[in-house]
N, C-alpha and C. Protein backbone atom coordinates (compact mmCIF):
# COMPACT_ATOMS: atom_id res chain seq x y z
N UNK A 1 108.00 140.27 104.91
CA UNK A 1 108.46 141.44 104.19
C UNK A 1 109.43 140.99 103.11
N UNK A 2 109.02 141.78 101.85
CA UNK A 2 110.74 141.30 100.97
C UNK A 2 110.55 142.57 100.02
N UNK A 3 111.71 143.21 99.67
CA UNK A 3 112.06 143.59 98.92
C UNK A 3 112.82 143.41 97.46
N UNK A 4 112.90 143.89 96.66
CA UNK A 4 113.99 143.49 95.73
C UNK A 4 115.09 144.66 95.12
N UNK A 5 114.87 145.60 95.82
CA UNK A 5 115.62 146.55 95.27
C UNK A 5 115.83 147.51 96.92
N UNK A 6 116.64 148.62 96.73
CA UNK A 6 116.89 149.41 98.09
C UNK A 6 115.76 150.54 98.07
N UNK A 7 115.46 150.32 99.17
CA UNK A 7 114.75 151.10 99.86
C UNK A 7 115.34 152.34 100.56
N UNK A 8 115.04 153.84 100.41
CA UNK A 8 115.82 154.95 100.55
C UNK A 8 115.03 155.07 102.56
N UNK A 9 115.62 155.93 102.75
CA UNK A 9 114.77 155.93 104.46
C UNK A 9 113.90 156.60 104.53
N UNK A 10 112.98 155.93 104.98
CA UNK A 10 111.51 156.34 104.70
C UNK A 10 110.74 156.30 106.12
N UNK A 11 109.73 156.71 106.64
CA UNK A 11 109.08 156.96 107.81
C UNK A 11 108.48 155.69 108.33
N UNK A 12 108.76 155.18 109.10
CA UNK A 12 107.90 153.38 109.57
C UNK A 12 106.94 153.79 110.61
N UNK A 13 105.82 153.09 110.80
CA UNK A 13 105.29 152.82 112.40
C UNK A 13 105.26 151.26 112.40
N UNK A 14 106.24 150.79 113.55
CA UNK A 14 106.01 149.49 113.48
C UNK A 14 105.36 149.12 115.09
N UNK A 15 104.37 148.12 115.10
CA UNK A 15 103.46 147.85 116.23
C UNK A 15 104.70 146.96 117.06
N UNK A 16 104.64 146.99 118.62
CA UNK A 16 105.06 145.56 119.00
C UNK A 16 105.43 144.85 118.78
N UNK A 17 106.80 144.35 118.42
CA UNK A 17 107.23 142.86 117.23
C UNK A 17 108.77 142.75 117.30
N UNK A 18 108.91 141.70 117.27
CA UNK A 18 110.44 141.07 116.87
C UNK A 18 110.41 141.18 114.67
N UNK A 19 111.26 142.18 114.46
CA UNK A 19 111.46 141.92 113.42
C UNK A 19 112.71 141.21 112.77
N UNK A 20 112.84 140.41 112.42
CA UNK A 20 114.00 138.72 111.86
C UNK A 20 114.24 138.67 110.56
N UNK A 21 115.24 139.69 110.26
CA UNK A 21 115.68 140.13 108.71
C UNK A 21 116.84 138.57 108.48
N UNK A 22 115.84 137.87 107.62
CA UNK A 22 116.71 136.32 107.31
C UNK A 22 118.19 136.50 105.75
N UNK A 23 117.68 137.95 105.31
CA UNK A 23 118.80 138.00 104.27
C UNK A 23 118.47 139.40 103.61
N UNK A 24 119.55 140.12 103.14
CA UNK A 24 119.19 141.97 103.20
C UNK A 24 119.82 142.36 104.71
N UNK A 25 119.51 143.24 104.10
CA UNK A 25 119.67 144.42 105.90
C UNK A 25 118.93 145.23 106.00
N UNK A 26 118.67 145.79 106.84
CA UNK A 26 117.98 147.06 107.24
C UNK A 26 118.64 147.92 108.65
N UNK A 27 118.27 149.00 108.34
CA UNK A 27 118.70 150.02 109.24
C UNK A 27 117.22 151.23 110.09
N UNK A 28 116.95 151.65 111.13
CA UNK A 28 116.60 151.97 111.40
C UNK A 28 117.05 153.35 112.34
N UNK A 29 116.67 154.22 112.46
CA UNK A 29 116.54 155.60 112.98
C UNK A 29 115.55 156.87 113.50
N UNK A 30 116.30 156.84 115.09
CA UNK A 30 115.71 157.77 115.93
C UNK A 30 116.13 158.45 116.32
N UNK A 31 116.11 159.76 116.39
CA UNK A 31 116.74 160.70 116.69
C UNK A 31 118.51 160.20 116.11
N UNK A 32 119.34 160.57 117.17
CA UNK A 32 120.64 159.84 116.96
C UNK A 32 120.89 158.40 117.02
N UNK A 33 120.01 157.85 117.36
CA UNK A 33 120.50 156.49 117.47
C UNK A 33 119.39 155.65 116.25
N UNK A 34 120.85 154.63 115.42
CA UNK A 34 120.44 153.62 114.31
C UNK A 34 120.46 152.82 115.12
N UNK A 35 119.75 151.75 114.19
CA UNK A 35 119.38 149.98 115.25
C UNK A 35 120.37 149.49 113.57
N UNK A 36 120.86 148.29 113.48
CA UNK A 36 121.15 147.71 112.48
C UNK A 36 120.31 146.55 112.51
N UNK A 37 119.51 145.85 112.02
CA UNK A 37 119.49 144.32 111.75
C UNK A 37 119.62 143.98 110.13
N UNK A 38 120.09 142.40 110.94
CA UNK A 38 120.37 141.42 109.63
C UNK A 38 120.03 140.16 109.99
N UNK A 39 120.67 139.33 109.27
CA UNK A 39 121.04 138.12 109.58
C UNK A 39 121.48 137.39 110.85
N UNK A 40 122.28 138.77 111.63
CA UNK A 40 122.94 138.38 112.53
C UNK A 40 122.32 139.14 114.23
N UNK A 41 121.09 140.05 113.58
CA UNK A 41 120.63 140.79 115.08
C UNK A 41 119.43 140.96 114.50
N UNK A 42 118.52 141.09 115.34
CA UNK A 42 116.81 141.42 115.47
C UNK A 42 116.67 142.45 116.13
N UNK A 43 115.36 143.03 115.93
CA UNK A 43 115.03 144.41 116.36
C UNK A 43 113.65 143.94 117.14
N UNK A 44 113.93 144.29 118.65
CA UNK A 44 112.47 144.03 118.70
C UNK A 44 112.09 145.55 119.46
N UNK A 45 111.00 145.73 119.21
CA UNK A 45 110.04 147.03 120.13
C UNK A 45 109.15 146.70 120.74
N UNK A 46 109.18 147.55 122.24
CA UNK A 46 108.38 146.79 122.67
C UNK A 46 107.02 147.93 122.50
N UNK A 47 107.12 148.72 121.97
CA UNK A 47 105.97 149.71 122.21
C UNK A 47 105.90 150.12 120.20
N UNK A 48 104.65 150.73 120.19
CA UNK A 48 104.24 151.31 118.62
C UNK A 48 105.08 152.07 118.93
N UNK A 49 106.13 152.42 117.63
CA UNK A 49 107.38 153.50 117.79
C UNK A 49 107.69 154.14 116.13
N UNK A 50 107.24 155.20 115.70
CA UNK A 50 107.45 156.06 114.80
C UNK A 50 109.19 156.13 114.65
N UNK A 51 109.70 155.53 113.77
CA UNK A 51 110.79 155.86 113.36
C UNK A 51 111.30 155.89 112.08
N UNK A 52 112.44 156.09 111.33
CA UNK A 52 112.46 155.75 109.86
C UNK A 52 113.78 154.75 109.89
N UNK A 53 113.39 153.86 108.64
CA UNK A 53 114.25 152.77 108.34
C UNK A 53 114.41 152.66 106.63
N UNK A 54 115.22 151.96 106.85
CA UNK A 54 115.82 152.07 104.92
C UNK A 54 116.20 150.65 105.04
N UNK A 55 116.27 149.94 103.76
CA UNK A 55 116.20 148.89 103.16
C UNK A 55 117.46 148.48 102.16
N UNK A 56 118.52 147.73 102.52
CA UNK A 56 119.87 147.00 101.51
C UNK A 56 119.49 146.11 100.85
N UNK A 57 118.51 145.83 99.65
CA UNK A 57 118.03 144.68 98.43
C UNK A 57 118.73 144.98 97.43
N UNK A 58 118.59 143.80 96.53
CA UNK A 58 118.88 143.56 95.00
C UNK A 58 118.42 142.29 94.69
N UNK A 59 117.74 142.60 93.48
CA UNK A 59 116.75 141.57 92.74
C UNK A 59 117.76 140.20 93.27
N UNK A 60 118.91 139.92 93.11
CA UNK A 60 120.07 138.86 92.96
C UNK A 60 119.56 138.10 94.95
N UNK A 61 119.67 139.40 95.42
CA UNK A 61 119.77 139.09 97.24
C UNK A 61 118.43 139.98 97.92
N UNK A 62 117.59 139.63 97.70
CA UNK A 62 115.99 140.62 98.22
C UNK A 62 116.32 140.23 99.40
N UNK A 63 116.01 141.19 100.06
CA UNK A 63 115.97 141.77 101.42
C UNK A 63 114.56 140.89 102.28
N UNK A 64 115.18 139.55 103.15
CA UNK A 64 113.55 138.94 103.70
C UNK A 64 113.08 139.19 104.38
N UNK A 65 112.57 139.22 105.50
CA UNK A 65 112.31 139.52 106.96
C UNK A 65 110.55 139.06 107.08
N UNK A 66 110.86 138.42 108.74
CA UNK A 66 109.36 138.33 109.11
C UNK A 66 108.96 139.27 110.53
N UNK A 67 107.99 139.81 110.54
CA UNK A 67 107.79 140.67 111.83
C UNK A 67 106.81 139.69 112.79
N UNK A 68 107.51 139.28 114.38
CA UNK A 68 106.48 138.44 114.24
C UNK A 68 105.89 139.62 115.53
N UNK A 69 104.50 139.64 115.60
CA UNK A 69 103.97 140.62 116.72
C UNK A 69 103.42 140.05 117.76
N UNK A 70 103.71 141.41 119.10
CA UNK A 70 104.15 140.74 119.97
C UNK A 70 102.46 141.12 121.15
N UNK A 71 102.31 140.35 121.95
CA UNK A 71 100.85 140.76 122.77
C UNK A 71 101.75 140.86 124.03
N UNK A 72 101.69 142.04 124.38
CA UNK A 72 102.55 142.48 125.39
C UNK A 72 102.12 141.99 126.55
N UNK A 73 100.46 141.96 126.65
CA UNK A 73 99.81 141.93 128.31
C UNK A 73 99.85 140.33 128.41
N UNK A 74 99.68 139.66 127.60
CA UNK A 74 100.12 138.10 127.71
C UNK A 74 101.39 138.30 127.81
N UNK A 75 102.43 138.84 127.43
CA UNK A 75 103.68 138.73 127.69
C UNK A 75 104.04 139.07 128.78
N UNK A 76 103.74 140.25 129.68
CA UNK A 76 103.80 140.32 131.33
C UNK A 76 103.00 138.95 131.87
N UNK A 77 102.25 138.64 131.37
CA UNK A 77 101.62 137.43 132.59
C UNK A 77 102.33 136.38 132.96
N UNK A 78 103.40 135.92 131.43
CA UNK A 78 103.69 134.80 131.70
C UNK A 78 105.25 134.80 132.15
N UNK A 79 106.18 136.04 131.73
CA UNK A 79 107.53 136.38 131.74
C UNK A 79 107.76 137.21 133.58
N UNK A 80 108.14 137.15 133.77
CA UNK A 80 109.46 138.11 135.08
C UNK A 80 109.22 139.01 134.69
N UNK A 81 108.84 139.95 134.88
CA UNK A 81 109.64 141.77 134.09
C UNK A 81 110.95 142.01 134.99
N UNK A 82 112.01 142.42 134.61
CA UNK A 82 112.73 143.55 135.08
C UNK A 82 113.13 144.88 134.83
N UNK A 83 113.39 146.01 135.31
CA UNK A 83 113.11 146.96 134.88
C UNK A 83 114.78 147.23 134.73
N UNK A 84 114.91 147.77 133.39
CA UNK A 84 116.01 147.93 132.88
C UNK A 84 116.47 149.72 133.45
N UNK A 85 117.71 149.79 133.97
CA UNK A 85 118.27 151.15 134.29
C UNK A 85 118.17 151.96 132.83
N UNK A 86 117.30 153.15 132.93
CA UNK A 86 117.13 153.82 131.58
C UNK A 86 118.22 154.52 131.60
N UNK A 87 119.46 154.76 132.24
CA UNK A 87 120.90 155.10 131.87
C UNK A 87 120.42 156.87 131.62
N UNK A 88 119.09 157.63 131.39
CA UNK A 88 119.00 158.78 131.05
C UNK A 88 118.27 158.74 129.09
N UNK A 89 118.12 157.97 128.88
CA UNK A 89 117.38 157.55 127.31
C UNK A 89 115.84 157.80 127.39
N UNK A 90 115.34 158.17 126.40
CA UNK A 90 114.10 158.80 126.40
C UNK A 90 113.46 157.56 126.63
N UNK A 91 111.55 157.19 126.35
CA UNK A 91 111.08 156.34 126.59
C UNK A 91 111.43 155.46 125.10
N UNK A 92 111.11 156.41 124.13
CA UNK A 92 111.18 155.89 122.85
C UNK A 92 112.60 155.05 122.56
N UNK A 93 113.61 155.86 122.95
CA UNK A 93 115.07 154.80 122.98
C UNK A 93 115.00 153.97 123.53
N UNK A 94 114.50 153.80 124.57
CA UNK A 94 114.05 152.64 125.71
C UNK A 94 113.44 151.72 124.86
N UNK A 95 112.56 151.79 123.91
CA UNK A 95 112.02 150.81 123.28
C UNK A 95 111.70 150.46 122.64
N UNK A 96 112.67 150.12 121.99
CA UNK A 96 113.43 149.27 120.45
C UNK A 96 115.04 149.06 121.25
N UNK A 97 115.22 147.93 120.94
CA UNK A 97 116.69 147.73 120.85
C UNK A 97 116.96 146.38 120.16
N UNK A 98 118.56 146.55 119.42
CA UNK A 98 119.01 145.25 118.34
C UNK A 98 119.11 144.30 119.50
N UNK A 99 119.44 143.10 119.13
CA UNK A 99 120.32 142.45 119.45
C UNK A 99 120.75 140.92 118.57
N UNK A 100 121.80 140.87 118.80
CA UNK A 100 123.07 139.66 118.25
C UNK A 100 123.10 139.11 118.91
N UNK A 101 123.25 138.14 117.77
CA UNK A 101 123.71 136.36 117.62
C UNK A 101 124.49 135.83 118.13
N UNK A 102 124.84 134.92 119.14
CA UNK A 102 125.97 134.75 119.95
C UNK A 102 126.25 133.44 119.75
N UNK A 103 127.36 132.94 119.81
CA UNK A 103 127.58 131.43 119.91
C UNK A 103 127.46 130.62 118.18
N UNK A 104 127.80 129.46 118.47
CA UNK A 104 127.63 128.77 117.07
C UNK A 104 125.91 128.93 116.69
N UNK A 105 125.33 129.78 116.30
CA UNK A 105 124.00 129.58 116.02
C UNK A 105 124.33 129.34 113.95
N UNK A 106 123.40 128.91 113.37
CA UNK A 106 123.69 128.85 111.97
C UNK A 106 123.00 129.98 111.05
N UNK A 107 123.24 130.15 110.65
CA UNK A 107 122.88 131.82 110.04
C UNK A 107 121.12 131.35 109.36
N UNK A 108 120.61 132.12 110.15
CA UNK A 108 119.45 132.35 109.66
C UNK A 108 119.03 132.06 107.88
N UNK A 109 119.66 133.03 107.30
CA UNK A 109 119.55 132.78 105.41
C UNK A 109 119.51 131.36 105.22
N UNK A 110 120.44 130.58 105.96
CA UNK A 110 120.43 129.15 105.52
C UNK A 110 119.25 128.35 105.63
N UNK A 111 118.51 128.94 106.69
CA UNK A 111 116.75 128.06 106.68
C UNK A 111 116.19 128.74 106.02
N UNK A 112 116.42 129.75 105.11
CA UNK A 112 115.18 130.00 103.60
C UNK A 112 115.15 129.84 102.77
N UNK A 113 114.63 128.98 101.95
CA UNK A 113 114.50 128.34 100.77
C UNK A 113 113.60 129.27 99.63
């Protein structure tokens, strides 16, 4: 994915996938709850999920990202499942969530040339 300019929030369906925004940002939204990724957190879903997301580019800093997609039923075969306490969250909140970068990792932007 790249952009070069901002993207206003617009309606997504994104399939199954770790999406890995290497420089830009993006924001995503469901109901009340935004996901942020960047540089520093990934979005993955685990299910096709209708939501809308908007786009932080400029020609100077385009917005990169790769979605990589995910085969779920190979992914139960070979992984553990555990079943996460749904705390009361719909299915759809249930699945998408960010997550961050922990520890000395080196910022992503720096491996794109």
């Amino acid at each position: 994915m790249r952009a070069d300019q901002p993207i206003e929030r617009t309606p997504v369906l994104y399939e199954p996938s770790i999406i890995i925004v290497c420089q830009g940002r993006k924001r995503g939204y469901l109901a009340d709850r935004i996901w942020h990724y960047d540089a520093q957190q990934f979005l993955v879903l685990s299910v096709p999920l209708p939501f809308s997301s908007e786009t932080e580019a400029t020609p100077e800093e385009p917005m990169l990202a790769v979605a990589v997609k995910l085969n779920l039923a190979l992914a139960t075969e070979l992984l553990p499942v555990k079943r996460a306490h749904a705390g009361g969250k719909s299915r759809n909140e249930r699945a998408a969530f960010s997550y961050s970068f922990q520890g000395d990792y080196p910022h992503i932007a720096d491996t794109v040339h």
